[in-house]
PDB file of N, CA and C in Angstrom:
ATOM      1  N   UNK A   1     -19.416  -9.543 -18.430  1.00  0.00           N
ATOM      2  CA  UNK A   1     -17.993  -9.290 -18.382  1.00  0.00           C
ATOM      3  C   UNK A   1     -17.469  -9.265 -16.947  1.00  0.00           C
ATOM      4  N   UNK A   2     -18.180  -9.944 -16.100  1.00  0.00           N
ATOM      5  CA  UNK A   2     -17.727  -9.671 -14.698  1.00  0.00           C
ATOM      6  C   UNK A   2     -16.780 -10.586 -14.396  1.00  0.00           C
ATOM      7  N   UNK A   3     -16.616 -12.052 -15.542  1.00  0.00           N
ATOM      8  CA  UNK A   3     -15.563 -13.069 -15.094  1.00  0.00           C
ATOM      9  C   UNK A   3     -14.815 -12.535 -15.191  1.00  0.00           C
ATOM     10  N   UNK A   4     -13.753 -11.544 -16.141  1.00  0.00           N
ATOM     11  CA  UNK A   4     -12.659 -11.205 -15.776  1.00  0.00           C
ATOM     12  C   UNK A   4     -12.093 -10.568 -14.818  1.00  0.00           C
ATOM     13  N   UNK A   5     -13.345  -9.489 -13.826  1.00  0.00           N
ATOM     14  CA  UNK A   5     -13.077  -9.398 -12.535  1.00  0.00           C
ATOM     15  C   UNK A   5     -12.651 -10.116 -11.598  1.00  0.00           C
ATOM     16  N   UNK A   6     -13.748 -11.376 -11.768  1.00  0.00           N
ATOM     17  CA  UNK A   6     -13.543 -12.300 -10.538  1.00  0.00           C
ATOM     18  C   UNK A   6     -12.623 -12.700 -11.036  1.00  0.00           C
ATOM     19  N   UNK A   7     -12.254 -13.410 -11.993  1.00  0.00           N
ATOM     20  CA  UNK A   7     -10.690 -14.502 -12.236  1.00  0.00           C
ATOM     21  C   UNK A   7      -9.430 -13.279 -11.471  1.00  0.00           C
ATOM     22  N   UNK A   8      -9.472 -11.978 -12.023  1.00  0.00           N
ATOM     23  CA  UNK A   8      -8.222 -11.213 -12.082  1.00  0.00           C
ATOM     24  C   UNK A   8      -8.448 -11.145 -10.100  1.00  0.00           C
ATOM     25  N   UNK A   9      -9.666 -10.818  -9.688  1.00  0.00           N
ATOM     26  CA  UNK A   9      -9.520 -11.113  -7.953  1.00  0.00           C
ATOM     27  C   UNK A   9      -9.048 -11.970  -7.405  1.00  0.00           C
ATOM     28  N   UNK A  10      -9.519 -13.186  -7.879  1.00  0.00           N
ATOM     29  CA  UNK A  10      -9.354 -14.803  -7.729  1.00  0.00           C
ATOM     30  C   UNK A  10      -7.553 -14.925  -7.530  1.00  0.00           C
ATOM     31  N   UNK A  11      -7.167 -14.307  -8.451  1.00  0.00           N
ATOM     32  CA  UNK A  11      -5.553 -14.922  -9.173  1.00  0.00           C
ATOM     33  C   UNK A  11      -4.184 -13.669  -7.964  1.00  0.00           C
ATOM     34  N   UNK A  12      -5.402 -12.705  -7.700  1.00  0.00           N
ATOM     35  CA  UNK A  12      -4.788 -11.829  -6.612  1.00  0.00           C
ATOM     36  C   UNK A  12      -4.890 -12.388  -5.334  1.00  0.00           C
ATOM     37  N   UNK A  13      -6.094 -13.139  -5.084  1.00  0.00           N
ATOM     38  CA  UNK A  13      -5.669 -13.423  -3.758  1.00  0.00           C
ATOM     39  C   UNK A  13      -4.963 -14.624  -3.507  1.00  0.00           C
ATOM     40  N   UNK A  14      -5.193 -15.522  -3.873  1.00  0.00           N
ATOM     41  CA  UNK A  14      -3.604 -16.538  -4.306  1.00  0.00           C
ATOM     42  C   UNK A  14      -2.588 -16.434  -4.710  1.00  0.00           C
ATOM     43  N   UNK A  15      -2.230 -15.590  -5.159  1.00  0.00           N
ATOM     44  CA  UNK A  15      -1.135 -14.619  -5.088  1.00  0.00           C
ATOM     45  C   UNK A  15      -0.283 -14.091  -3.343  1.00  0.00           C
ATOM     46  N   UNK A  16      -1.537 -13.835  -3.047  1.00  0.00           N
ATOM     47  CA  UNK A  16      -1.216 -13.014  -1.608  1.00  0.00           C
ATOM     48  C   UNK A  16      -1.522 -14.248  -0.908  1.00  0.00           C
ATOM     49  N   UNK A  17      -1.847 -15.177  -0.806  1.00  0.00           N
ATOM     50  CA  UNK A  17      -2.145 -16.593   0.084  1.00  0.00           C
ATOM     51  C   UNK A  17      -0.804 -17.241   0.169  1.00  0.00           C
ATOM     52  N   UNK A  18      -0.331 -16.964  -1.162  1.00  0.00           N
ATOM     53  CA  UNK A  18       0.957 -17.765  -1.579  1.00  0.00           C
ATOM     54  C   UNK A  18       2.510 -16.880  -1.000  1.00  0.00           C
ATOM     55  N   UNK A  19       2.166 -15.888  -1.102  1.00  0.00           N
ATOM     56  CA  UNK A  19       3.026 -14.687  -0.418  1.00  0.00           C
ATOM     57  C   UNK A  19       3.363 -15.137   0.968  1.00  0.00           C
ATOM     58  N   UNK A  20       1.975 -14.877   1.388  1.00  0.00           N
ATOM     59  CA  UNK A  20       2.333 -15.073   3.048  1.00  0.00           C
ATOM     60  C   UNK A  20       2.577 -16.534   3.329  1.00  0.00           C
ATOM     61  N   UNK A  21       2.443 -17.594   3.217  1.00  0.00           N
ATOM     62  CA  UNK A  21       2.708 -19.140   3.134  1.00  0.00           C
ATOM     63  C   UNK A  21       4.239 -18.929   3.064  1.00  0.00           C
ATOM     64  N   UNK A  22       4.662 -18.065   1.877  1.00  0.00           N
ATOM     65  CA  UNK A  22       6.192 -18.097   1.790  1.00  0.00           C
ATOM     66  C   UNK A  22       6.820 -17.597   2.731  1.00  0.00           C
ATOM     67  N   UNK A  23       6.319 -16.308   3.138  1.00  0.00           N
ATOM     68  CA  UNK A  23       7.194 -15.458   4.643  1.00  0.00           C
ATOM     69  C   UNK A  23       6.718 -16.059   5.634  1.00  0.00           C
ATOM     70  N   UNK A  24       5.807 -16.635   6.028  1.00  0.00           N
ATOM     71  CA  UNK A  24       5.571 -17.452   7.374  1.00  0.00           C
ATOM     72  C   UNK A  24       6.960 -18.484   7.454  1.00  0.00           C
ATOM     73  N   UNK A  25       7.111 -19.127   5.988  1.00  0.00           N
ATOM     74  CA  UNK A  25       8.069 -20.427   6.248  1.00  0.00           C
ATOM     75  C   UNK A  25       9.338 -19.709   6.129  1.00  0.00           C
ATOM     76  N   UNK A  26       9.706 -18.646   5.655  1.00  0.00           N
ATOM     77  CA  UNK A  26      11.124 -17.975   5.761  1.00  0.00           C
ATOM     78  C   UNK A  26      11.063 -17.238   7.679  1.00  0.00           C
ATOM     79  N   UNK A  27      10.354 -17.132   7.824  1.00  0.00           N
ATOM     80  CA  UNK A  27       9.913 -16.486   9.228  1.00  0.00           C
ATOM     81  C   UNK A  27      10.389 -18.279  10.305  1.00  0.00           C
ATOM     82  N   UNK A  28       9.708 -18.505   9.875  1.00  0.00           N
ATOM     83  CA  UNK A  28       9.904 -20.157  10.866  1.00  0.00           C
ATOM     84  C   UNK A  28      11.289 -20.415  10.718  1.00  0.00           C
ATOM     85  N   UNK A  29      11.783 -20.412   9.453  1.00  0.00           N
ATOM     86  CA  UNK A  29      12.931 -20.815   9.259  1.00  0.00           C
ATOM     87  C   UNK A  29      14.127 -20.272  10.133  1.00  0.00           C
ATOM     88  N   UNK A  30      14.178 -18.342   9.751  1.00  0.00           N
ATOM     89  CA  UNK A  30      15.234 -18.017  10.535  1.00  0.00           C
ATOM     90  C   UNK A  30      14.391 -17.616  12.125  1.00  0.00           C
ATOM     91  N   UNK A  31      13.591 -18.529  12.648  1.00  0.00           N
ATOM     92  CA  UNK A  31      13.712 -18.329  13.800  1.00  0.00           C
ATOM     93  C   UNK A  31      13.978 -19.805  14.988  1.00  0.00           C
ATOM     94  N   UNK A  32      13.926 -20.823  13.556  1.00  0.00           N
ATOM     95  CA  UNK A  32      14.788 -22.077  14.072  1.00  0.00           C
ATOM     96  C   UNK A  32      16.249 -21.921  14.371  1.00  0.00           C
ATOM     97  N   UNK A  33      17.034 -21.378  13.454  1.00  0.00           N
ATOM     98  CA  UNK A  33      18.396 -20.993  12.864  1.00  0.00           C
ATOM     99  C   UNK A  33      18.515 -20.070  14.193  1.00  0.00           C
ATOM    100  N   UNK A  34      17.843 -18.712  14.632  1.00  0.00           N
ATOM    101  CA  UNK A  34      18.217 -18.361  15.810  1.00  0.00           C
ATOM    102  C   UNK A  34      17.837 -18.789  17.295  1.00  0.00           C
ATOM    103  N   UNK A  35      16.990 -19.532  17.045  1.00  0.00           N
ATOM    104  CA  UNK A  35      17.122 -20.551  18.652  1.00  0.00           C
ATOM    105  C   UNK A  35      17.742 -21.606  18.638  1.00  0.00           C
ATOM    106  N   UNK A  36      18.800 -22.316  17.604  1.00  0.00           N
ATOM    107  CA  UNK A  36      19.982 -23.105  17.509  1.00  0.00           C
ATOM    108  C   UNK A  36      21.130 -22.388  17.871  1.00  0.00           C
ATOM    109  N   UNK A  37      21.246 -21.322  17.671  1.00  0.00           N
ATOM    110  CA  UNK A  37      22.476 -20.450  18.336  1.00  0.00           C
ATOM    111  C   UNK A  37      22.414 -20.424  19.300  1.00  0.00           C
ATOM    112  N   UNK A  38      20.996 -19.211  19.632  1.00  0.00           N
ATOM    113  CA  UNK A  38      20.663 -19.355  21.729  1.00  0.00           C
ATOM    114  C   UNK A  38      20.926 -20.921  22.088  1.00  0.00           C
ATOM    115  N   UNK A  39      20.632 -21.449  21.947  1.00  0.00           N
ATOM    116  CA  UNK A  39      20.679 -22.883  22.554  1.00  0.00           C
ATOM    117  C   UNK A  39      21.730 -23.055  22.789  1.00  0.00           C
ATOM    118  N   UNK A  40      23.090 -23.069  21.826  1.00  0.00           N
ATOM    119  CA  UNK A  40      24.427 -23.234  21.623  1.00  0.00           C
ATOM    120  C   UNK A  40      25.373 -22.135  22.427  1.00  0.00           C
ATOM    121  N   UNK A  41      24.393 -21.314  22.773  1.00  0.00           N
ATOM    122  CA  UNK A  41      25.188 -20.045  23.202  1.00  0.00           C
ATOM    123  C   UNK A  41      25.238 -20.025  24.568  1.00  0.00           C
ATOM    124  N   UNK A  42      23.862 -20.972  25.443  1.00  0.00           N
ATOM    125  CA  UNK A  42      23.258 -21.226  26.834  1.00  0.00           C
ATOM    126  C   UNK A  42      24.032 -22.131  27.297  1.00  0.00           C
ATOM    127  N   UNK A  43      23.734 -23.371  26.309  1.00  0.00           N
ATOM    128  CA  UNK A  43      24.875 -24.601  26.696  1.00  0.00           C
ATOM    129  C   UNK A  43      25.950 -24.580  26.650  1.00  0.00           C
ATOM    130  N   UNK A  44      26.742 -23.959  25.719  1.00  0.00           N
ATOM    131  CA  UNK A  44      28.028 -24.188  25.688  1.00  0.00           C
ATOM    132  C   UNK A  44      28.630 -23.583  26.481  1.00  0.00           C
ATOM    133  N   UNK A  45      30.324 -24.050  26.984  1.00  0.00           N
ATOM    134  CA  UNK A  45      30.272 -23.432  28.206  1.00  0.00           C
ATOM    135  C   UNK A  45      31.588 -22.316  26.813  1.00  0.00           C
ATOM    136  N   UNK A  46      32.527 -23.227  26.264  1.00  0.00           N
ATOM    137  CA  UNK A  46      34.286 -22.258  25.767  1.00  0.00           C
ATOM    138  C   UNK A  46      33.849 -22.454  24.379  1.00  0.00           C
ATOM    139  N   UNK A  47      33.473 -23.992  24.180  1.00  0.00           N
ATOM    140  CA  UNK A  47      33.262 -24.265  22.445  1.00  0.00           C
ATOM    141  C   UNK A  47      31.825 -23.864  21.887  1.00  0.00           C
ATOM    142  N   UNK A  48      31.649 -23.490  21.500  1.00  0.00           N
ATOM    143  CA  UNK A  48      29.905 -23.515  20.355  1.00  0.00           C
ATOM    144  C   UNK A  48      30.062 -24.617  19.634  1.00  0.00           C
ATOM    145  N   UNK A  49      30.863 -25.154  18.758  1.00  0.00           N
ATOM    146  CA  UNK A  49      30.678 -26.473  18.235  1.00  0.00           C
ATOM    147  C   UNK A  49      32.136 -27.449  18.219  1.00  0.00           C
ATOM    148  N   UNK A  50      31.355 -27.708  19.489  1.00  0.00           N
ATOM    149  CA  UNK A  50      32.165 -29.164  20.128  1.00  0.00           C
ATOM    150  C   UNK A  50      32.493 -30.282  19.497  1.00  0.00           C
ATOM    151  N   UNK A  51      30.793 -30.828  19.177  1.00  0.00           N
ATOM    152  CA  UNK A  51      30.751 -32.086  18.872  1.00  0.00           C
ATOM    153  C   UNK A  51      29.730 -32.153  17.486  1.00  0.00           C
ATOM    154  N   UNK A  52      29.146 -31.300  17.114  1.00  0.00           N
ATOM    155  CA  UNK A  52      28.219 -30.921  16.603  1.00  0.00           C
ATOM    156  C   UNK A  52      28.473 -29.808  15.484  1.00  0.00           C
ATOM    157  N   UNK A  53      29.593 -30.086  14.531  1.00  0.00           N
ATOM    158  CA  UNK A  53      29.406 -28.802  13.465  1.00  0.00           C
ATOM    159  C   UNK A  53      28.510 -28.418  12.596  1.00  0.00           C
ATOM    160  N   UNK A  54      28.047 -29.699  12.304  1.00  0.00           N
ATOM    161  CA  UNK A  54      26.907 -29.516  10.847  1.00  0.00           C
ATOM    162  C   UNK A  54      25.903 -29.077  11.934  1.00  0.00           C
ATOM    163  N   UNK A  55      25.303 -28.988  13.502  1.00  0.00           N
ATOM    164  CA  UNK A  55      23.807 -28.529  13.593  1.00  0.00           C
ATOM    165  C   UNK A  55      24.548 -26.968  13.686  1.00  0.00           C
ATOM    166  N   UNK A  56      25.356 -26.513  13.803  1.00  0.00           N
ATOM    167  CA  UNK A  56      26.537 -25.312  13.826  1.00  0.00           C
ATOM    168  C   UNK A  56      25.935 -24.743  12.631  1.00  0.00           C
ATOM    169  N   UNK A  57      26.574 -25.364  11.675  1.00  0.00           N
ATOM    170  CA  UNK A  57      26.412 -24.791  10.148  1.00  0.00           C
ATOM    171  C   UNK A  57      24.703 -24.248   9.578  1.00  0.00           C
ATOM    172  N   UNK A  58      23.867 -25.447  10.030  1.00  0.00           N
ATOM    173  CA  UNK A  58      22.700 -25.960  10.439  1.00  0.00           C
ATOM    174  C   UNK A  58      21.985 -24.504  10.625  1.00  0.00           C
ATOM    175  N   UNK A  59      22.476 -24.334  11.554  1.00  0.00           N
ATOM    176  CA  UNK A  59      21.475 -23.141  12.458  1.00  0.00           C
ATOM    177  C   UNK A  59      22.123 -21.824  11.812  1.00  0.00           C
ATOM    178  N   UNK A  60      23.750 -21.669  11.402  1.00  0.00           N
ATOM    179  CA  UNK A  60      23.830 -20.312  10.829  1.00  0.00           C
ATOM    180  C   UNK A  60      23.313 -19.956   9.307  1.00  0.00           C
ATOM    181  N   UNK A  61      23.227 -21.072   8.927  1.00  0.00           N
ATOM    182  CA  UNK A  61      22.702 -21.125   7.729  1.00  0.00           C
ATOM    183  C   UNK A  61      21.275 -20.589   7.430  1.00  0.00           C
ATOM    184  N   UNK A  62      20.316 -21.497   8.266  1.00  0.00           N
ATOM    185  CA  UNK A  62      18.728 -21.149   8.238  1.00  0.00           C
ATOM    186  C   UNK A  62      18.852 -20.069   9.387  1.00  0.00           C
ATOM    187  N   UNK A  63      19.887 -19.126  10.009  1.00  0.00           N
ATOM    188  CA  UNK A  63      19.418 -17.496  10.588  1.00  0.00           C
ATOM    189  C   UNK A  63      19.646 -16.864   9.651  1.00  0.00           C
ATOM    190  N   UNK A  64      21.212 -16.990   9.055  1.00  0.00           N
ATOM    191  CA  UNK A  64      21.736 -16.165   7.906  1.00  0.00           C
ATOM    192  C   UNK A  64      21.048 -16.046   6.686  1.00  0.00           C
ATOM    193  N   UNK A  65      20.443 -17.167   6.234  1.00  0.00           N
ATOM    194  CA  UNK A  65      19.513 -16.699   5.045  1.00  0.00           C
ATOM    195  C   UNK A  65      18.311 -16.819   5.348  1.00  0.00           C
ATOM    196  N   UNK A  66      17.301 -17.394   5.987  1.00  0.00           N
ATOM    197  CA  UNK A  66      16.154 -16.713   6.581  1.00  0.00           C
ATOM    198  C   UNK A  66      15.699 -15.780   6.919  1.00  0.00           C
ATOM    199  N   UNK A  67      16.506 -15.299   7.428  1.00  0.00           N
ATOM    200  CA  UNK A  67      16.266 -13.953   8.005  1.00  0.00           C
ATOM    201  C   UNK A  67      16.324 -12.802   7.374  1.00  0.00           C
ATOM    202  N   UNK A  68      17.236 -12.707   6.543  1.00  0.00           N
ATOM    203  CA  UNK A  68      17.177 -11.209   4.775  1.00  0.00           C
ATOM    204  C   UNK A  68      16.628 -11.820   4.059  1.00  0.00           C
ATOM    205  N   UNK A  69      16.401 -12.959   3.762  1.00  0.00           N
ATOM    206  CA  UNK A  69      15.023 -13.047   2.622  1.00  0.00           C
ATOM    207  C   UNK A  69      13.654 -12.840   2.907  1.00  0.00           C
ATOM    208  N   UNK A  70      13.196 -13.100   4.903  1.00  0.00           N
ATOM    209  CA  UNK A  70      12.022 -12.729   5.199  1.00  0.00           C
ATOM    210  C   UNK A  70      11.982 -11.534   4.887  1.00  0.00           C
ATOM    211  N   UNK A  71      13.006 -10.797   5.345  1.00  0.00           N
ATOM    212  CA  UNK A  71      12.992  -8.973   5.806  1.00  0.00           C
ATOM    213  C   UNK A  71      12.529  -8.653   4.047  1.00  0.00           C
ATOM    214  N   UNK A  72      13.691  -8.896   3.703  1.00  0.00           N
ATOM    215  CA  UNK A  72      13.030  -8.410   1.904  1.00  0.00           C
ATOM    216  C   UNK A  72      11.859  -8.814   1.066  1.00  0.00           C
ATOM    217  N   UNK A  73      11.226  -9.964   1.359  1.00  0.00           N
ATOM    218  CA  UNK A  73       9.849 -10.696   1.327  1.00  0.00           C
ATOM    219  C   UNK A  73       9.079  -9.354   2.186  1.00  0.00           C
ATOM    220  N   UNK A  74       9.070  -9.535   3.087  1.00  0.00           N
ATOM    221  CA  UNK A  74       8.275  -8.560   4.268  1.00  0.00           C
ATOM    222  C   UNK A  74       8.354  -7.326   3.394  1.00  0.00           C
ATOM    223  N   UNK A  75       9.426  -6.750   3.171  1.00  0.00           N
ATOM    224  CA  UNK A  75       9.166  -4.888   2.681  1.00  0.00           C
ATOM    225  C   UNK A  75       8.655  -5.052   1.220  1.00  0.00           C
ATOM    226  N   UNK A  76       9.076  -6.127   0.384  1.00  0.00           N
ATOM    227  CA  UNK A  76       8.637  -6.187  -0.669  1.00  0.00           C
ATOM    228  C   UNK A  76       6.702  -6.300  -0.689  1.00  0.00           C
ATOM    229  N   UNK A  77       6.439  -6.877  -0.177  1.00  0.00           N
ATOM    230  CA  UNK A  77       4.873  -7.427   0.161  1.00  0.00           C
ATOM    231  C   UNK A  77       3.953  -6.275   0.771  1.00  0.00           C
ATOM    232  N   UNK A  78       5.063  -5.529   1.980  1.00  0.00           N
ATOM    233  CA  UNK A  78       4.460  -3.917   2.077  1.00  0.00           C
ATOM    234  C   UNK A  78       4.688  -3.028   1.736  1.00  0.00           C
ATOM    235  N   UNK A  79       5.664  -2.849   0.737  1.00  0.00           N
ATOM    236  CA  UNK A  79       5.415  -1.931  -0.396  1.00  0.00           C
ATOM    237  C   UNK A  79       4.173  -1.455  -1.369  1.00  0.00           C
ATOM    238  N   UNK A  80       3.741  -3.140  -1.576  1.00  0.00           N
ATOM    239  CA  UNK A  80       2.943  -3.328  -3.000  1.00  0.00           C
ATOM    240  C   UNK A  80       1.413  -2.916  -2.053  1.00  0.00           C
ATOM    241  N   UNK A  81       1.362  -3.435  -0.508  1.00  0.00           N
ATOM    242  CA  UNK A  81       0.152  -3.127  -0.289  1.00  0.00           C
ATOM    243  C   UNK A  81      -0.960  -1.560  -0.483  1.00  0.00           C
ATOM    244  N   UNK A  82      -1.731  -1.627  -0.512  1.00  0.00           N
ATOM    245  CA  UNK A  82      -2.383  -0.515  -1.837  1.00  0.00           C
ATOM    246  C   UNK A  82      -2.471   0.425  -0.543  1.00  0.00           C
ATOM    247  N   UNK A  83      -3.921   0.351   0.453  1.00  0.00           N
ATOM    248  CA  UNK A  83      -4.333   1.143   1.399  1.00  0.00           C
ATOM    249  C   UNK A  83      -3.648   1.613   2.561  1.00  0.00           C
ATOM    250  N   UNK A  84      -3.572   2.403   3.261  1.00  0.00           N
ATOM    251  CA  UNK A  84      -2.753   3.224   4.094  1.00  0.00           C
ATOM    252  C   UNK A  84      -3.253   2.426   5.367  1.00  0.00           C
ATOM    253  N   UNK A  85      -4.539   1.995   5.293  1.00  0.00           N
ATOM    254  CA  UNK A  85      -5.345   1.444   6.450  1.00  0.00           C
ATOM    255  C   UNK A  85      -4.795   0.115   6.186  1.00  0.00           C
ATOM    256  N   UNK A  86      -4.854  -0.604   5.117  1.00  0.00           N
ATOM    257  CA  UNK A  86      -4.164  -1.757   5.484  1.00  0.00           C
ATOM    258  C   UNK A  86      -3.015  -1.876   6.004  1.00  0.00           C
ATOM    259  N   UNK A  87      -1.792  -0.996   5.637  1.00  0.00           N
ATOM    260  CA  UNK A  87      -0.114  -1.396   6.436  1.00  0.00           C
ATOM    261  C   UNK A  87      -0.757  -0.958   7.469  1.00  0.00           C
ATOM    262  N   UNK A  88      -1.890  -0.250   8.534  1.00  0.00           N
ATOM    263  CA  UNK A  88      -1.745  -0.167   9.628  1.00  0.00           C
ATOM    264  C   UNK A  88      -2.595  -0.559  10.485  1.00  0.00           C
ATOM    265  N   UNK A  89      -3.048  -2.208   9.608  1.00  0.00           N
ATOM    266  CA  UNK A  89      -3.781  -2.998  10.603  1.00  0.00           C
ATOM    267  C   UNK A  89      -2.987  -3.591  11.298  1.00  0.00           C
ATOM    268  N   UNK A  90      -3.597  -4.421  12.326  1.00  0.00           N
ATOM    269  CA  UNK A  90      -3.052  -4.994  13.758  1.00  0.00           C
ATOM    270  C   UNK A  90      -2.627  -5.849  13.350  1.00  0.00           C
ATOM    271  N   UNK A  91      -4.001  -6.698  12.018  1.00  0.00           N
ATOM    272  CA  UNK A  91      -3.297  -8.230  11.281  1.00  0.00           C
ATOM    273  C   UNK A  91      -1.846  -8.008  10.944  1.00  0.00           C
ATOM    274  N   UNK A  92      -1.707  -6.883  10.001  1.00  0.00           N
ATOM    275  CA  UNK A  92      -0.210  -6.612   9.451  1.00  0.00           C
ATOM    276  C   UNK A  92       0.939  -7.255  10.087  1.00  0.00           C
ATOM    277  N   UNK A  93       0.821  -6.877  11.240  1.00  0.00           N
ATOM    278  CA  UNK A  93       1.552  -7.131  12.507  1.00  0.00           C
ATOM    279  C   UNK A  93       2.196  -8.556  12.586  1.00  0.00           C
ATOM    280  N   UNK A  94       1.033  -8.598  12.661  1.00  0.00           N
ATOM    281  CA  UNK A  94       1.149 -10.218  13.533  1.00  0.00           C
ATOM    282  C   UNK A  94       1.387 -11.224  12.349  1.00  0.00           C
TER     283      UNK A  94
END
């Protein structure tokens, strides 16, 4: 009876493989979206979008929703984590 251990382990950690795959790419995302602003914010001298609205839209778009779906991905994911020692590994972190 130990397969149903391993499958029910198996199906947890792809689970959690698949988790973090997702907040890495919501993580990438709104941190494209906020170095399109900085960028826009360095260069520009009066206008932010001069010539360029859609990379405008572009970049508020992937900060504005990237960024509260990581955060809620993120607390959701350390909520569920079980051990006290795990939320306060270094990996966690990073």
């Amino acid at each position: 009876m130990s397969t149903g251990r391993a499958v029910g382990s198996a199906q947890r950690t792809v689970r959690r493989l698949i988790t973090y795959a997702l907040l890495f790419a919501l993580v990438v995302t709104a941190a494209v979206g906020l170095s399109g602003l900085a960028g826009r914010l360095v260069a520009a001298g009066t206008e932010l979008a001069a010539g360029d609205v859609a990379g405008l839209a572009r970049s508020l778009a992937f900060a504005l929703i990237g960024g509260p779906l990581a955060a809620v991905l993120w607390w959701v994911v350390w909520r569920r984590l079980g051990e006290a020692a795990e939320r306060a590994s270094v990996g966690w972190g990073l």
